[in-house]
C-alpha atoms as a PDB file:
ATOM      1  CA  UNK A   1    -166.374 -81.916 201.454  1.00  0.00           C
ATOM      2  CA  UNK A   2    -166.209 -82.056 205.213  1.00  0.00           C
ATOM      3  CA  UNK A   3    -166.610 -78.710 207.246  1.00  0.00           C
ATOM      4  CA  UNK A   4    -164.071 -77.425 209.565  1.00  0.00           C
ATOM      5  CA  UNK A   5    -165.305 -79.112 212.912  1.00  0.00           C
ATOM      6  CA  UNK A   6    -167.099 -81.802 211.683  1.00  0.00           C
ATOM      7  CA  UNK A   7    -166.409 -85.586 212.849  1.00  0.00           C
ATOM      8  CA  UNK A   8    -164.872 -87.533 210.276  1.00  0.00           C
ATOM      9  CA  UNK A   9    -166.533 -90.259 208.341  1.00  0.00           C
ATOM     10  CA  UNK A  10    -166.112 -94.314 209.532  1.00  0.00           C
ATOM     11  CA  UNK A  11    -163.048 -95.632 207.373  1.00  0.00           C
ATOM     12  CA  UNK A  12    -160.231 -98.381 207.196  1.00  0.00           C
ATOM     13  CA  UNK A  13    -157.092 -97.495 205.064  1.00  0.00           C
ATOM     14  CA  UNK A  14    -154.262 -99.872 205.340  1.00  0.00           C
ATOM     15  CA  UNK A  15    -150.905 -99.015 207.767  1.00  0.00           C
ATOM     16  CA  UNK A  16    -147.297 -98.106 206.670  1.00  0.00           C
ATOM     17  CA  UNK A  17    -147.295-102.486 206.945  1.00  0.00           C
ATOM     18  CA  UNK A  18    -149.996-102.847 204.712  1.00  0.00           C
ATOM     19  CA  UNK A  19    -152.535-104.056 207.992  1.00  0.00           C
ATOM     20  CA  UNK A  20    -156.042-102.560 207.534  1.00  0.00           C
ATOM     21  CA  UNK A  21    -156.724-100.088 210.283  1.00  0.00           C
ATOM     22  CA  UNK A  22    -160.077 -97.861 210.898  1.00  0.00           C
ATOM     23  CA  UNK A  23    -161.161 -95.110 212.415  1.00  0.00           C
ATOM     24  CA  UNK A  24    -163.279 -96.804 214.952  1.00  0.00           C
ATOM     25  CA  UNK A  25    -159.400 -98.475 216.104  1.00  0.00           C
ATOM     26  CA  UNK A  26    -158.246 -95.246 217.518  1.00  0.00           C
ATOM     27  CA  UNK A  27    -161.572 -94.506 219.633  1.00  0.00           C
ATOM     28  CA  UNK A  28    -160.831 -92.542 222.243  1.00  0.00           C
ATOM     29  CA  UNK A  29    -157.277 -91.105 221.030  1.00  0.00           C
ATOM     30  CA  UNK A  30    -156.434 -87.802 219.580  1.00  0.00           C
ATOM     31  CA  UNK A  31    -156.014 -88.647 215.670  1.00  0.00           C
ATOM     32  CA  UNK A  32    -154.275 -86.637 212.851  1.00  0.00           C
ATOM     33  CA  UNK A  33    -154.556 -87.396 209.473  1.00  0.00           C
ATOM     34  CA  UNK A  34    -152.143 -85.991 206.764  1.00  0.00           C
ATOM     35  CA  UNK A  35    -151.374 -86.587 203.101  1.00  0.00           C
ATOM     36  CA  UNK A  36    -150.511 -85.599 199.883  1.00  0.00           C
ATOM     37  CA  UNK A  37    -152.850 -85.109 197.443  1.00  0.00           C
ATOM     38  CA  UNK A  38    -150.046 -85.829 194.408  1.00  0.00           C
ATOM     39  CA  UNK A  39    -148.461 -88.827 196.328  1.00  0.00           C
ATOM     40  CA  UNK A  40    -147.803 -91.501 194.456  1.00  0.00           C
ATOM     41  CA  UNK A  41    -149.536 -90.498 191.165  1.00  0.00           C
ATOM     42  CA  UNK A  42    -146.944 -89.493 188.367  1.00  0.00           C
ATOM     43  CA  UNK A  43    -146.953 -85.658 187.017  1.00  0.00           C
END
C-alpha cells in the first residue's frame, strides 16, 4: 500500500494504443494516474 506522499514505484503499463509506456517516460512532468478498480472485470 503506498502512503499519501510517497513516490510511486518504477512501472510500464501499456497506452490507450496498446504501446508500453513507464514511469521513467514522463520524468520531469506532472503525472496523474486514475482507474477503476472494477474496470473491465465482470460483476
Amino acid at each position: 500500500m503506498l502512503e499519501i506522499g510517497s513516490e510511486a514505484p518504477k512501472f510500464s503499463a501499456p497506452d490507450q494504443n496498446g504501446n508500453m509506456l513507464s514511469l521513467e517516460d514522463l520524468l520531469g512532468s506532472w503525472v496523474l494516474f486514475w482507474w477503476y478498480t472494477k474496470a473491465s472485470t465482470p460483476g
